[in-house]
N, C-alpha and C. Protein backbone atom coordinates (compact mmCIF):
# COMPACT_ATOMS: atom_id res chain seq x y z
N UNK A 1 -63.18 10.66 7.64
CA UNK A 1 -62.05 9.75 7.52
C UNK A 1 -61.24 9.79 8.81
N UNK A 2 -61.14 8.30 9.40
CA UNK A 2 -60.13 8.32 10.55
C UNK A 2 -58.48 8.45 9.75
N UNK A 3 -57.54 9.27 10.54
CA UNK A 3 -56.26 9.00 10.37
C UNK A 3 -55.33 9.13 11.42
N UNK A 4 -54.13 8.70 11.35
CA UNK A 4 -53.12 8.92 12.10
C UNK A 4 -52.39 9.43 11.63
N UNK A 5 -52.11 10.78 12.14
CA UNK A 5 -51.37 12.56 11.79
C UNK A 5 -49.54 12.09 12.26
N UNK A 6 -48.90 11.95 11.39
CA UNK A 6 -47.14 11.82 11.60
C UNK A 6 -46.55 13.26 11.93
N UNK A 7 -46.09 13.07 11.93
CA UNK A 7 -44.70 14.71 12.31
C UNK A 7 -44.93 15.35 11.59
N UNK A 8 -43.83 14.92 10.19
CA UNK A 8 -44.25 15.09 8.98
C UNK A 8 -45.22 16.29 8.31
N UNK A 9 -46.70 15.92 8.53
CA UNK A 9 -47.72 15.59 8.38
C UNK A 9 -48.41 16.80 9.35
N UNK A 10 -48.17 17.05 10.34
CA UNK A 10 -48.78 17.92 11.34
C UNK A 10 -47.80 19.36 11.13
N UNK A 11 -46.59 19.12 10.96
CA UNK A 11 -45.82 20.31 10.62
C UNK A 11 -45.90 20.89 9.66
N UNK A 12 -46.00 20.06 8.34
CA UNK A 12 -46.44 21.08 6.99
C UNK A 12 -47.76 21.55 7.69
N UNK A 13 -48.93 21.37 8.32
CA UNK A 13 -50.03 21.85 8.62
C UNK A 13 -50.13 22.71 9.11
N UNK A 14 -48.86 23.01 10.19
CA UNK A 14 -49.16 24.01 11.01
C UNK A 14 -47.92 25.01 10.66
N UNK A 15 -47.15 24.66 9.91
CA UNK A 15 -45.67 25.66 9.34
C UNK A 15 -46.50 26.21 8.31
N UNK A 16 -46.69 27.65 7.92
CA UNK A 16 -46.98 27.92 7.06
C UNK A 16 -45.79 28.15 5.73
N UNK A 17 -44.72 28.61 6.35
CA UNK A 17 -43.07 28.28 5.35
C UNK A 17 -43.37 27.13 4.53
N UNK A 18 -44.00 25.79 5.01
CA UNK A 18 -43.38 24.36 4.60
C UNK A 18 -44.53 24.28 3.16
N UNK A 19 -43.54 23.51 2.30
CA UNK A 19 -44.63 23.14 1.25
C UNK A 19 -45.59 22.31 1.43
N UNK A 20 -46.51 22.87 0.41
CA UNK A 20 -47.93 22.32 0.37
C UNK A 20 -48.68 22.35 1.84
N UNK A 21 -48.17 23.62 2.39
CA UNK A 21 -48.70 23.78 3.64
C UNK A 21 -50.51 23.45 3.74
N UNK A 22 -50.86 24.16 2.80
CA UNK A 22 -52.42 24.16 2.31
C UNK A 22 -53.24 22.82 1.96
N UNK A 23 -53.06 22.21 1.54
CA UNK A 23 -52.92 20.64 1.14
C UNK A 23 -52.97 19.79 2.28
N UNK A 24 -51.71 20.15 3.17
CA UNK A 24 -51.91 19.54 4.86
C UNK A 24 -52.76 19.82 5.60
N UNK A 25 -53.01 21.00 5.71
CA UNK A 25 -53.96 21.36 6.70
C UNK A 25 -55.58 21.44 6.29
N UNK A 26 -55.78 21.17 4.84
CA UNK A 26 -56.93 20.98 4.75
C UNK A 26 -57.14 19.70 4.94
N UNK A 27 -56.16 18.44 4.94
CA UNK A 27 -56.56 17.01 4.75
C UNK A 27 -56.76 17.11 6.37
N UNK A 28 -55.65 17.69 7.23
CA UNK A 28 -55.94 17.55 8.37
C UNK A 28 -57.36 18.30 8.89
N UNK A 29 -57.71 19.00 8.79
CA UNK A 29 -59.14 19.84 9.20
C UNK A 29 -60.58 19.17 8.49
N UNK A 30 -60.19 18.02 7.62
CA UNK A 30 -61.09 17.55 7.27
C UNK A 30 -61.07 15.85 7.90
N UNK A 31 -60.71 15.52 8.00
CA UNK A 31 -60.57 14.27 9.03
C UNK A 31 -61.55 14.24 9.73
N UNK A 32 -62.37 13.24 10.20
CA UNK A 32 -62.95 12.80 11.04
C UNK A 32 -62.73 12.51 12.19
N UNK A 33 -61.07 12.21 12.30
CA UNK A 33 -60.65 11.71 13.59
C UNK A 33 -58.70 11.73 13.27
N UNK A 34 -58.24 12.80 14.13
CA UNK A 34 -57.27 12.49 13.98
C UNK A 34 -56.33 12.36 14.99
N UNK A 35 -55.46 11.35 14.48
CA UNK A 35 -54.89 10.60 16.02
C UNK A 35 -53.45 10.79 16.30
N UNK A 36 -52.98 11.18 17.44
CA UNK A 36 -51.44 11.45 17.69
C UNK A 36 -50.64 10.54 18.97
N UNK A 37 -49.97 10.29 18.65
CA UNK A 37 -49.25 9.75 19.95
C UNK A 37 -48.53 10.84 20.45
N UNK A 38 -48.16 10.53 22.25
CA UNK A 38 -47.25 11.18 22.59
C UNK A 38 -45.59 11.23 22.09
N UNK A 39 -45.12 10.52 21.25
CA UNK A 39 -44.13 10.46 20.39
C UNK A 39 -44.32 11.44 18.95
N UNK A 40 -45.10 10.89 18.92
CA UNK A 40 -45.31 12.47 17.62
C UNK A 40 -45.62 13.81 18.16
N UNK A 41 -46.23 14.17 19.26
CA UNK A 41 -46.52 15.39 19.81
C UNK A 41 -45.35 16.27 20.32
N UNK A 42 -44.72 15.20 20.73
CA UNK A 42 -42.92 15.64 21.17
C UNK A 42 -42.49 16.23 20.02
N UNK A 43 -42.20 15.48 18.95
CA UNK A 43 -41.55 15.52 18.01
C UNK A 43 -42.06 16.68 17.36
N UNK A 44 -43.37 16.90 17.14
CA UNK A 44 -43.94 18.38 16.36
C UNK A 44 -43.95 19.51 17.15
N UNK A 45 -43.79 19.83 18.46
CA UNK A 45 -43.30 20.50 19.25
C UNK A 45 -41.95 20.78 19.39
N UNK A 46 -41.17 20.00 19.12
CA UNK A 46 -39.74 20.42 19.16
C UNK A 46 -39.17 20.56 17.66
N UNK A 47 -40.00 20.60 17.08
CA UNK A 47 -39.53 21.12 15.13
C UNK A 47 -39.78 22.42 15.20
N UNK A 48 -41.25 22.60 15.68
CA UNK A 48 -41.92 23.85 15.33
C UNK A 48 -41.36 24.94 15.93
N UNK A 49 -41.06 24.84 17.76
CA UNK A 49 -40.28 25.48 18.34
C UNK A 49 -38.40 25.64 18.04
N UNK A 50 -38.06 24.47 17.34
CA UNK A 50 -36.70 24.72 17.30
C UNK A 50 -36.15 25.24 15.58
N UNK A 51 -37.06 25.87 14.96
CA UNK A 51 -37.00 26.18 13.99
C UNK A 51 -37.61 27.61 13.53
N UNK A 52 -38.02 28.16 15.00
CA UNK A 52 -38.39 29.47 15.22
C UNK A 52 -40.37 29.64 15.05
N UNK A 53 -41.06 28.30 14.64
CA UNK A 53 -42.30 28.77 14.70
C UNK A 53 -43.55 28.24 16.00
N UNK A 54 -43.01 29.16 16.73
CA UNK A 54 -42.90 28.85 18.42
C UNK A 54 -44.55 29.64 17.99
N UNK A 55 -45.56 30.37 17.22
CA UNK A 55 -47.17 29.94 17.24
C UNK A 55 -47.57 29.36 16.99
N UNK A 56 -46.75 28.81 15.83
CA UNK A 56 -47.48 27.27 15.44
C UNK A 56 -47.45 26.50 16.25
N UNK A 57 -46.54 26.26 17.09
CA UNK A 57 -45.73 25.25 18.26
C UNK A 57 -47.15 25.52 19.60
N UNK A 58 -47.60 26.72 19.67
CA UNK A 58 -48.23 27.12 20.56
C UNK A 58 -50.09 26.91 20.01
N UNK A 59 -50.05 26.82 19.46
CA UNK A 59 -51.44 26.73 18.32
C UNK A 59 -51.30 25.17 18.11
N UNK A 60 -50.49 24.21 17.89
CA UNK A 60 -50.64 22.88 17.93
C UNK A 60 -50.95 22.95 19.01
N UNK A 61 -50.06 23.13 20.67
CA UNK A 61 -50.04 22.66 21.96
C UNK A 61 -52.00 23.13 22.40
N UNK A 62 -52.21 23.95 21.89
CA UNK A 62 -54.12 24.55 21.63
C UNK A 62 -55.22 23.37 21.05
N UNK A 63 -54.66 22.83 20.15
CA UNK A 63 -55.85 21.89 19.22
C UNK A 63 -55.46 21.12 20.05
N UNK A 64 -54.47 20.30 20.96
CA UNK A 64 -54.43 19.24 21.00
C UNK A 64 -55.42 19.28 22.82
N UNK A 65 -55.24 20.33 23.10
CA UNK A 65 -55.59 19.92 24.91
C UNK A 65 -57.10 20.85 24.66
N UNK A 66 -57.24 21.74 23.17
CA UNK A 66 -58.88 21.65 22.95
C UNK A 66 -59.46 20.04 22.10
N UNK A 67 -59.00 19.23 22.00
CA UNK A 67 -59.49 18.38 21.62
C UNK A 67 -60.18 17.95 19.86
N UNK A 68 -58.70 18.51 19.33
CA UNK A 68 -58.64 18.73 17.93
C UNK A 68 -58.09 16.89 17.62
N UNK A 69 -57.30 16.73 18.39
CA UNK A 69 -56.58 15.23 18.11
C UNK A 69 -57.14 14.57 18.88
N UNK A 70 -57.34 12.97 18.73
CA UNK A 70 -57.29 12.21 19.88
C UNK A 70 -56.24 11.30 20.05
N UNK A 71 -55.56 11.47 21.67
CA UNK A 71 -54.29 11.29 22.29
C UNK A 71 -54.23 9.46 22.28
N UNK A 72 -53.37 9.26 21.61
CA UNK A 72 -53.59 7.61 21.55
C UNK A 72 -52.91 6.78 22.98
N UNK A 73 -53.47 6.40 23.70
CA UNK A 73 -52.84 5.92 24.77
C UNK A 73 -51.81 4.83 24.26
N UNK A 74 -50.69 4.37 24.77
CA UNK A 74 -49.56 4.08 24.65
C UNK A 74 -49.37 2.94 25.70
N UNK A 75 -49.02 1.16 25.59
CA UNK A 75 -48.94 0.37 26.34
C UNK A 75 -47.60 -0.11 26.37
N UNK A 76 -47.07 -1.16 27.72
CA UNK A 76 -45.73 -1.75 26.92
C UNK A 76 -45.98 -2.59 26.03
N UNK A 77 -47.08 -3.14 25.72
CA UNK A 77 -47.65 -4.30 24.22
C UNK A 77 -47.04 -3.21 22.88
N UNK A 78 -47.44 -1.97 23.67
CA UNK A 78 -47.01 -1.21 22.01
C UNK A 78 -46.12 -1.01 21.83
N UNK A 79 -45.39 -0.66 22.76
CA UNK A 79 -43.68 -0.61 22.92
C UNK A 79 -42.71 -1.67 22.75
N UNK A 80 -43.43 -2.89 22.78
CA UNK A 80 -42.66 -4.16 22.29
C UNK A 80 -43.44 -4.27 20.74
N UNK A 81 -44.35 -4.48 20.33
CA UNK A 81 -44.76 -4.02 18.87
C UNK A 81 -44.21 -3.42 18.28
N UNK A 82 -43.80 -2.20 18.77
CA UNK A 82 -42.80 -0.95 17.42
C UNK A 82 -41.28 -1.58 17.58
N UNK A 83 -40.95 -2.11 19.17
CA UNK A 83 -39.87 -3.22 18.44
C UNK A 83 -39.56 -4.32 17.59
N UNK A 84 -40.88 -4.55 17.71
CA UNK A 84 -40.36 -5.72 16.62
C UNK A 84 -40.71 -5.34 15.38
N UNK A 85 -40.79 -4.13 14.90
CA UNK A 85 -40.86 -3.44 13.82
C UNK A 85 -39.86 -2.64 13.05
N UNK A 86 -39.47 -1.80 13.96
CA UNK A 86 -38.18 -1.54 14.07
C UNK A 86 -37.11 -2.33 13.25
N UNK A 87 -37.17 -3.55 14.17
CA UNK A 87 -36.35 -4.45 13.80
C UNK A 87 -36.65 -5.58 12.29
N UNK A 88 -38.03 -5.71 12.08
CA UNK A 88 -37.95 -5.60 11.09
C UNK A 88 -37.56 -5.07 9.74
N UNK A 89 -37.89 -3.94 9.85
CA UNK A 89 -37.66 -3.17 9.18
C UNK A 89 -36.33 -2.33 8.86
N UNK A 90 -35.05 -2.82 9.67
CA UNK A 90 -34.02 -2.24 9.91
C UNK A 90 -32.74 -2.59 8.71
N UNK A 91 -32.19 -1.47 8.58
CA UNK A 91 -31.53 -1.23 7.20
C UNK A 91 -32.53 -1.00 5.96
N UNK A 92 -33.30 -0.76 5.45
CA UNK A 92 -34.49 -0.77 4.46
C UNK A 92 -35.20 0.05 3.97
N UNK A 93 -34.73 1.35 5.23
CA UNK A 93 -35.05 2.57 4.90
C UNK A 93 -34.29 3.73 4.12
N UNK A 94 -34.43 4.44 2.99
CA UNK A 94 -33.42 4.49 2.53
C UNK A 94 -33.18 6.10 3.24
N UNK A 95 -32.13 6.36 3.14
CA UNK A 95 -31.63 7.40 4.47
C UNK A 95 -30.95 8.59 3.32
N UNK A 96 -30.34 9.72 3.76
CA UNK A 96 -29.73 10.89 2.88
C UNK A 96 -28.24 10.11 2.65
N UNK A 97 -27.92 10.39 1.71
CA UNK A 97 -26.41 9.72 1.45
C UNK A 97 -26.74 8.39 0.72
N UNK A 98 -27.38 7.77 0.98
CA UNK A 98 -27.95 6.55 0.15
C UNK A 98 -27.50 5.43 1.18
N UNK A 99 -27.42 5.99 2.27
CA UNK A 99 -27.41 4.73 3.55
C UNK A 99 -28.75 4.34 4.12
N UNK A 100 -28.25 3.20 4.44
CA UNK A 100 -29.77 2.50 4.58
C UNK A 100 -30.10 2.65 6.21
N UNK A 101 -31.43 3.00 6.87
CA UNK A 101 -31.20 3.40 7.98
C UNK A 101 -32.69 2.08 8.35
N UNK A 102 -33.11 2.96 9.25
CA UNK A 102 -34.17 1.71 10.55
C UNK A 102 -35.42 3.16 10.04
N UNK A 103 -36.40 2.34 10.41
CA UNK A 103 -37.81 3.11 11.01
C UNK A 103 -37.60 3.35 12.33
N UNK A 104 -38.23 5.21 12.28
CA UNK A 104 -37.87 5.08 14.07
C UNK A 104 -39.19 5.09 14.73
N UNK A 105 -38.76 5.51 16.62
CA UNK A 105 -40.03 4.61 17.16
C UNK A 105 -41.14 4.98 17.15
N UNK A 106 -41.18 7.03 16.64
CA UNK A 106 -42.16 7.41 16.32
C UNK A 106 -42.92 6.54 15.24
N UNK A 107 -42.43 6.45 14.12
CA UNK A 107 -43.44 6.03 12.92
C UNK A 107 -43.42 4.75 13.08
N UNK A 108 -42.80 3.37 13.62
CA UNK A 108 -42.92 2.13 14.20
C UNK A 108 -44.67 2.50 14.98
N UNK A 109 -44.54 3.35 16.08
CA UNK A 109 -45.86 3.65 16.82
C UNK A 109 -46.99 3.42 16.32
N UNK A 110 -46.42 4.56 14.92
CA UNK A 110 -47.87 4.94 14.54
C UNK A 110 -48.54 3.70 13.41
N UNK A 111 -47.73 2.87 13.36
CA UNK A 111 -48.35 1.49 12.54
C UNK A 111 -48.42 0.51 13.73
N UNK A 112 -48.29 0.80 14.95
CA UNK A 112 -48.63 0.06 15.94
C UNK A 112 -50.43 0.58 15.97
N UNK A 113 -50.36 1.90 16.16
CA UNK A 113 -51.61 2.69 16.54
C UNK A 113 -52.81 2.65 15.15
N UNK A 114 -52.14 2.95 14.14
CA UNK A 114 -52.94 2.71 12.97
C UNK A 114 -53.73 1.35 12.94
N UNK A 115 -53.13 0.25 13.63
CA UNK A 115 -53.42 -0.87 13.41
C UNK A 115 -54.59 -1.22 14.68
N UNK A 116 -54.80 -0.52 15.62
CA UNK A 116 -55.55 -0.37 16.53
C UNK A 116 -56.55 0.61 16.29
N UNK A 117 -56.73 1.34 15.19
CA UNK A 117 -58.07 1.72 14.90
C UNK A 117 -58.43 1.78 13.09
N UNK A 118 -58.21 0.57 12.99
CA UNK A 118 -58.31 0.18 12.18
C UNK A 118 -58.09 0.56 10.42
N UNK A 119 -57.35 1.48 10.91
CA UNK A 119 -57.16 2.45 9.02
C UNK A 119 -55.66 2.61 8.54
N UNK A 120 -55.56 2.92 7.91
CA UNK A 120 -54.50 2.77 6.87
C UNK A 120 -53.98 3.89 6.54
N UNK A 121 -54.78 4.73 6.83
CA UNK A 121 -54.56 6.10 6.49
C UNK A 121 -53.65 7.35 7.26
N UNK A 122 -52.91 8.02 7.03
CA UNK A 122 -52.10 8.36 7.64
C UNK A 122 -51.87 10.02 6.55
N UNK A 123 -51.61 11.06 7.87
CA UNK A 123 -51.59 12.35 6.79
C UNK A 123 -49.68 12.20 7.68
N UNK A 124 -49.19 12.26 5.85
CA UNK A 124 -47.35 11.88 6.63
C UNK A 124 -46.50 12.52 4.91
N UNK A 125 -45.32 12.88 5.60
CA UNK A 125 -44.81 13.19 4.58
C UNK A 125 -43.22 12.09 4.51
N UNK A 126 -43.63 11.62 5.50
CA UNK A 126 -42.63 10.46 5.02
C UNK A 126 -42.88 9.13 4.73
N UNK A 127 -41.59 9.00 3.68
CA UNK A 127 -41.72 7.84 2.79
C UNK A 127 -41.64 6.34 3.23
N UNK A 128 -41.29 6.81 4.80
CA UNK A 128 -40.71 5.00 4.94
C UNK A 128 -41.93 4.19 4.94
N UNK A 129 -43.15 4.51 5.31
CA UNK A 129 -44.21 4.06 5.12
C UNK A 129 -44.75 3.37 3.85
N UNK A 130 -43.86 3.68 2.90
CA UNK A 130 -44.20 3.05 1.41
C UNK A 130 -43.29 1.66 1.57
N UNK A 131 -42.45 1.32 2.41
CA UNK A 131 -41.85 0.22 2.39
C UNK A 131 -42.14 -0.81 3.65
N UNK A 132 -43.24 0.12 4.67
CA UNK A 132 -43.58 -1.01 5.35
C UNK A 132 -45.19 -1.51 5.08
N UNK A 133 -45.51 -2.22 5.93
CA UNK A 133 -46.69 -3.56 5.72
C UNK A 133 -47.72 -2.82 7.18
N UNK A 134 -48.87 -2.52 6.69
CA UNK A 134 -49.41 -1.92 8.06
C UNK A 134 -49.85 -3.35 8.53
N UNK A 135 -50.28 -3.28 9.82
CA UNK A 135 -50.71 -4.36 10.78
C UNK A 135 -52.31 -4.62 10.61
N UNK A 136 -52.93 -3.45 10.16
CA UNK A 136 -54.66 -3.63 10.47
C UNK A 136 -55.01 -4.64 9.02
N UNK A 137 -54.35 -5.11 8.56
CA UNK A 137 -54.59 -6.10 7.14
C UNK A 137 -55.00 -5.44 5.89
N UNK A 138 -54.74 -4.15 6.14
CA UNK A 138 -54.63 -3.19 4.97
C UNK A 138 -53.27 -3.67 4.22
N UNK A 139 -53.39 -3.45 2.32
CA UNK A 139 -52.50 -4.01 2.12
C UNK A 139 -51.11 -2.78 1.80
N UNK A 140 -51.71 -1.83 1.89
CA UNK A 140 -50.37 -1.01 1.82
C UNK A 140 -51.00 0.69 2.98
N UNK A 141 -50.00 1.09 3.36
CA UNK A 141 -50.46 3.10 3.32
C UNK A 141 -50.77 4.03 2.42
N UNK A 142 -51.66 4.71 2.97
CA UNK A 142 -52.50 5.88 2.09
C UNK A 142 -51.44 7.14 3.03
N UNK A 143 -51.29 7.88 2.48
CA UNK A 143 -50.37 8.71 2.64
C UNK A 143 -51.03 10.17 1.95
N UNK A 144 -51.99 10.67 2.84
CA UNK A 144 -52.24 11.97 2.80
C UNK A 144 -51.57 13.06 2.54
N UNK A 145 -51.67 13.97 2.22
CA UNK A 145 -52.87 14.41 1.23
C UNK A 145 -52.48 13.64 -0.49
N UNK A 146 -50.91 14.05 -0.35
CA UNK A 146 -50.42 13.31 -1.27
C UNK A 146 -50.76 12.01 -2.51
N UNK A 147 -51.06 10.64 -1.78
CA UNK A 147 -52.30 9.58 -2.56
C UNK A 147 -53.58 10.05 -2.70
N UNK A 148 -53.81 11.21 -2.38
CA UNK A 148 -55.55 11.24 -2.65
C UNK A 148 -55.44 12.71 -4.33
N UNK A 149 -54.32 12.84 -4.75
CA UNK A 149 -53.96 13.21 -5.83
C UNK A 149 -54.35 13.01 -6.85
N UNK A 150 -54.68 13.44 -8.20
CA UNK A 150 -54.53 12.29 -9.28
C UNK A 150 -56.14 12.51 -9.97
């Protein structure tokens, strides 16, 4: 199975603290192909390290430059894509407090990128994805490990 690995999604995998740590990292180790942008790599690097689990942080920064992920190259086509997503999608997300917030440009990306290799599938632990529309003409997100439940 191809997917595209969120923050989310890569941190329960590699936090062993985080729930359903086990669950993540098996959906992730079983993948066929799993895909990261440099926006998510930031982002799971600066959780893991700023939350004290600086091996995990160091053990991601390992799979990714041994060639555990593949690095999704990044255009300005994509960077105007997750804007106009963004902006779609803005106010709609429902936020802590019960304010309504935006998709940000990480997960905008990764339905830019999802939509460029063609799957739907995504190992993520966030929800905003249940309220957007992926691009590859899939009609909704699969949301690993989580939808494969049941």
């Amino acid at each position: 199975m191809r997917l595209i690995a969120d923050t989310g999604g890569i941190v329960a995998a590699m936090n062993t603290a985080e729930p359903d740590h086990e669950q993540y990292r098996s959906t992730l180790e079983s993948a066929s192909l799993a895909v990261v942008t440099p926006l998510v790599i930031a982002e799971v690097h600066y959780l893991l390290s700023s939350n004290g689990a600086h091996e995990a942080a160091s053990d991601f920064l390992e799979d990714l430059s041994g060639g555990f992920y593949e690095l999704a190259p990044l255009s300005a086509e994509d960077y105007t894509q997750a804007a106009v997503l963004i902006k779609r999608y803005e106010g709609r997300m429902e936020r802590k407090r019960r304010k309504p917030g935006s998709l940000d440009l990480a997960d905008a990306m990764n339905i830019v990128i999802a939509s460029r290799y063609g799957t739907n599938i995504l190992l993520a632990t966030d929800q905003d994805y249940r309220v957007t529309q992926p691009l590859s003409g899939h009609q909704y997100f699969v949301l690993l490990p989580h939808d494969a439940e049941g």
